[in-house]
C-alpha atoms as a PDB file:
ATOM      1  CA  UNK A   1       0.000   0.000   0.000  1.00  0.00           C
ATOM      2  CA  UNK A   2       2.911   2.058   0.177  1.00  0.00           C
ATOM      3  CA  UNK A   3       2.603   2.842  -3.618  1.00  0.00           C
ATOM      4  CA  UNK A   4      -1.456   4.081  -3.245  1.00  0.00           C
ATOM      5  CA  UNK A   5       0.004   6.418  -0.742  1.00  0.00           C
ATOM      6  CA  UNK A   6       2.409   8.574  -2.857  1.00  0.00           C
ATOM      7  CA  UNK A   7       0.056   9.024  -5.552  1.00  0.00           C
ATOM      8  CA  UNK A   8      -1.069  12.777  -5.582  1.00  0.00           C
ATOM      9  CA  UNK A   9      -4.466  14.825  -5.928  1.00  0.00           C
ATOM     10  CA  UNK A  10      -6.517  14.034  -7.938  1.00  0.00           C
ATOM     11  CA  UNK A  11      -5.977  10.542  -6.487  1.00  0.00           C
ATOM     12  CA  UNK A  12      -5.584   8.248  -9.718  1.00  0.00           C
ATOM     13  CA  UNK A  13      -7.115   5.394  -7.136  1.00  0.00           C
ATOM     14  CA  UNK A  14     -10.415   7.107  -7.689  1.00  0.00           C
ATOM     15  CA  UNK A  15      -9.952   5.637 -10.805  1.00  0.00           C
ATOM     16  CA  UNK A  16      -9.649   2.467 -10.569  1.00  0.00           C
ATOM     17  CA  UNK A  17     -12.473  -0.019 -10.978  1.00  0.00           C
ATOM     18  CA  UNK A  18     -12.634  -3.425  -9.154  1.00  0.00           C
ATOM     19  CA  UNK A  19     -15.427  -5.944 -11.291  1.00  0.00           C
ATOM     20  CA  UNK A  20     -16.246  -8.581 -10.146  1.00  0.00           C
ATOM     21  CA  UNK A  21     -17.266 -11.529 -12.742  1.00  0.00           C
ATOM     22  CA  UNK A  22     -18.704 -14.985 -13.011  1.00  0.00           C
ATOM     23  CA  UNK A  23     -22.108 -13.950 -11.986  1.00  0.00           C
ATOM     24  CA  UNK A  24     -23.388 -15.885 -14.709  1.00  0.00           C
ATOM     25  CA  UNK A  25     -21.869 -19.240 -13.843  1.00  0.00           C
ATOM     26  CA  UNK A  26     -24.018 -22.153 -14.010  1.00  0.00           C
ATOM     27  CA  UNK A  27     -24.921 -23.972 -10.700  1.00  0.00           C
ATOM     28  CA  UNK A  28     -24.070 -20.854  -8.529  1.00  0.00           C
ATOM     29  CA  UNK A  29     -26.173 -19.197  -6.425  1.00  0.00           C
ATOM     30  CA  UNK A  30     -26.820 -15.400  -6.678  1.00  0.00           C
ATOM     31  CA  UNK A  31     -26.649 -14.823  -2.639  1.00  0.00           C
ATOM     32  CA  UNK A  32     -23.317 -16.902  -2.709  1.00  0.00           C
ATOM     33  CA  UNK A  33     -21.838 -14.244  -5.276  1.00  0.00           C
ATOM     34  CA  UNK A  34     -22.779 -11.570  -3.563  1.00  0.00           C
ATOM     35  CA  UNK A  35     -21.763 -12.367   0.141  1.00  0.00           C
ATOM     36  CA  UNK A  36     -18.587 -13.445  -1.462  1.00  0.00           C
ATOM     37  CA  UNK A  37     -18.709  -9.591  -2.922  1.00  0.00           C
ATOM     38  CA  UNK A  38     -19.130  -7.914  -0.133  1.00  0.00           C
ATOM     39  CA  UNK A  39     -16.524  -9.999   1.997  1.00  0.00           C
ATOM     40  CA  UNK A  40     -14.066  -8.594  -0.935  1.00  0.00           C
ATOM     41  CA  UNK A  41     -15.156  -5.129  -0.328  1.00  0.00           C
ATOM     42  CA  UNK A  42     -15.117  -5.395   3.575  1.00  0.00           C
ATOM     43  CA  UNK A  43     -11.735  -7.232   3.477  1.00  0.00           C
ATOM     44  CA  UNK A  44      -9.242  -7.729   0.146  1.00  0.00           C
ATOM     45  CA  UNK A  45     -10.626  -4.234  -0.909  1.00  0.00           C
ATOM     46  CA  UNK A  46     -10.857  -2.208   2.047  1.00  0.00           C
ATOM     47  CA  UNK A  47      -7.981   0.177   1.710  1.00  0.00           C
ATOM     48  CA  UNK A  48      -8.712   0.225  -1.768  1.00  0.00           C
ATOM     49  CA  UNK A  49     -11.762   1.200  -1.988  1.00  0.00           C
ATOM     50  CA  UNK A  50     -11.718   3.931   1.469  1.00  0.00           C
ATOM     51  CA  UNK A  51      -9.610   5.736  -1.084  1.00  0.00           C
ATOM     52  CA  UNK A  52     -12.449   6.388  -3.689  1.00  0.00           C
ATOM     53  CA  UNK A  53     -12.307   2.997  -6.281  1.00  0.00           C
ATOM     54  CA  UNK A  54     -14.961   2.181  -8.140  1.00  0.00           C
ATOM     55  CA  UNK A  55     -16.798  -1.074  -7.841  1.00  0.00           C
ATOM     56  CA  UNK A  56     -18.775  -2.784 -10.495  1.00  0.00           C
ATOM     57  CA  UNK A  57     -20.245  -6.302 -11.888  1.00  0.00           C
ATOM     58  CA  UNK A  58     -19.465  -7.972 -14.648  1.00  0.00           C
ATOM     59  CA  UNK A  59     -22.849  -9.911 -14.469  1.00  0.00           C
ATOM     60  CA  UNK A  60     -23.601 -10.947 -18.500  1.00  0.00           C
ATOM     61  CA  UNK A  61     -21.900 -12.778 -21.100  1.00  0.00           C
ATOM     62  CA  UNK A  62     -23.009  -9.876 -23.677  1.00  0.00           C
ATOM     63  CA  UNK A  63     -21.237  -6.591 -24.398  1.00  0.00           C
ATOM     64  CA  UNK A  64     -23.889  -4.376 -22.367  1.00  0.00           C
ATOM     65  CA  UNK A  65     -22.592  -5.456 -19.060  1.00  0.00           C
ATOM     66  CA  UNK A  66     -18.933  -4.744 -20.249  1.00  0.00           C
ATOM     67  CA  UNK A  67     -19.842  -1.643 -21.408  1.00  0.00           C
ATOM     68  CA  UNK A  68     -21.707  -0.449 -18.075  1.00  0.00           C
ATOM     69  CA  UNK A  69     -18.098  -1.182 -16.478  1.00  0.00           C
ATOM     70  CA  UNK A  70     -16.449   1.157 -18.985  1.00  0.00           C
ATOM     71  CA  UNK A  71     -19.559   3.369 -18.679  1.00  0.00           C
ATOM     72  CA  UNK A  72     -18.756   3.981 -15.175  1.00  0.00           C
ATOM     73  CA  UNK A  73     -15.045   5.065 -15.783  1.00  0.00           C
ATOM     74  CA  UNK A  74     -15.888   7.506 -18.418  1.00  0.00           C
ATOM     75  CA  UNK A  75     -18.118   9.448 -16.326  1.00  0.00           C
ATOM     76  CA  UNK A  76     -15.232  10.694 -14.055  1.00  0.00           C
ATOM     77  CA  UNK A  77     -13.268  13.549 -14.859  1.00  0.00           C
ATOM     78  CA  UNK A  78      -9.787  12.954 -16.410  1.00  0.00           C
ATOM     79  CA  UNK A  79      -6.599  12.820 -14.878  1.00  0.00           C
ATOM     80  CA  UNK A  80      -4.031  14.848 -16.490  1.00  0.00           C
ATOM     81  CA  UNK A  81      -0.876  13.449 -17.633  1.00  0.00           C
ATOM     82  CA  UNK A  82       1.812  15.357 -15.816  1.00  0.00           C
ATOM     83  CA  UNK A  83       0.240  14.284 -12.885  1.00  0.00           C
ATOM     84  CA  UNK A  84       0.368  10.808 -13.932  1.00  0.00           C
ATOM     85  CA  UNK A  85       3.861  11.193 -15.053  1.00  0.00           C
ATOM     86  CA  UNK A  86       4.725  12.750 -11.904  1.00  0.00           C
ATOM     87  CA  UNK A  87       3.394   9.355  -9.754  1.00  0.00           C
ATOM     88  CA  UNK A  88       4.938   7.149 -11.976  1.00  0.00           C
ATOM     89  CA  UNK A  89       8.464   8.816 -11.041  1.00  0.00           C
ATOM     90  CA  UNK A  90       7.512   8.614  -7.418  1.00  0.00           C
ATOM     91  CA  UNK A  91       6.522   4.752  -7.845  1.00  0.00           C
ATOM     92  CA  UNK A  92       9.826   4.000  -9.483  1.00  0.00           C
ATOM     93  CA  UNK A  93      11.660   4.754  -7.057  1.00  0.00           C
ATOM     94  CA  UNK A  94       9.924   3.311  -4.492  1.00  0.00           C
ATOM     95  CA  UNK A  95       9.891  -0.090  -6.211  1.00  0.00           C
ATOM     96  CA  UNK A  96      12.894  -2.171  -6.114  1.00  0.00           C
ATOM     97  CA  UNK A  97      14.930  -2.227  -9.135  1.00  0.00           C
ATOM     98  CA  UNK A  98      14.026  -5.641 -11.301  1.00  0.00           C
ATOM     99  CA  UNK A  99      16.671  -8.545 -10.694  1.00  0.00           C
ATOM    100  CA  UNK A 100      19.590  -8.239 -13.293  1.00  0.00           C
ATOM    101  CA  UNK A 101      18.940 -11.033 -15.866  1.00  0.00           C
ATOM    102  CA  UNK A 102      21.090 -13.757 -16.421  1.00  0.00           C
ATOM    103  CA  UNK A 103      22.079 -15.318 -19.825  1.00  0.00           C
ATOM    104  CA  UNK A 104      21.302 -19.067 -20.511  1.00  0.00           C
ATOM    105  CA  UNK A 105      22.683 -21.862 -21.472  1.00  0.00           C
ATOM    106  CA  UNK A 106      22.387 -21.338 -25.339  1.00  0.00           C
ATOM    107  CA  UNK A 107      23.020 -17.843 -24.792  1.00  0.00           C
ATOM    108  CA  UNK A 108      26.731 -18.551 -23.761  1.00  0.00           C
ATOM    109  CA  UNK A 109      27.160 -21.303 -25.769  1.00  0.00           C
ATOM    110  CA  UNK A 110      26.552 -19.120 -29.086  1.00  0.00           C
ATOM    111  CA  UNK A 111      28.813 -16.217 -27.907  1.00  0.00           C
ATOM    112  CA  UNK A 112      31.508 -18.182 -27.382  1.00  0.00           C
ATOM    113  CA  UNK A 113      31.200 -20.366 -30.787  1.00  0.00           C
ATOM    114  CA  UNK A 114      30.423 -17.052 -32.951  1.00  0.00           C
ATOM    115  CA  UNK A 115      32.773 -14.560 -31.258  1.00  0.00           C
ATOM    116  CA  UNK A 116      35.075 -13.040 -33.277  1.00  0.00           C
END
């Protein structure tokens, strides 16, 4: 959560959007899917979604239900870019750097049969 934290105002969480899906599913019972969504909401999603994200359903196999979801996000306001730029930097460095990547097998094997 440290990364949520150092993003600035307008909070970019506010823009996120957590669907659930499978509400569709054969042999599953509608109360089942939705206690199981609101133990996401008052647990996994908590911090999440005390920060302003957007919660939706993904309920239909057709397009409509898909486009309610994207629906939703269009009706905020947009972020603007320097902003966005700006929290990315921030993250960055936050995050640890990725692990240096090693060469294979094959990879050694053809440098030292084609070096010149």
């Amino acid at each position: 959560m440290a990364v949520l934290s150092s993003l600035s105002v307008p909070e970019p969480v506010k823009h996120v959007l957590l669907a659930t899906t499978k509400w569709n599913r054969p042999n599953t019972d509608k109360n089942d899917n939705c206690s199981r969504e609101a133990e996401l909401i008052r647990s996994n999603w908590k911090h999440i979604t005390a920060k302003g994200a957007l919660i939706g359903k993904f309920e239909k196999t057709d397009s409509v239900s898909a486009w309610n979801l994207v629906d939703l996000l269009l009706e905020l306001q947009p972020l603007d870019l320097q902003s966005i730029y700006k929290d990315l930097d921030k993250i960055q460095k936050i995050l640890p750097a990725p692990p240096e990547k090693k060469k294979g097998f094959l990879a050694k094997l053809f440098l030292k049969l084609f070096r010149m």
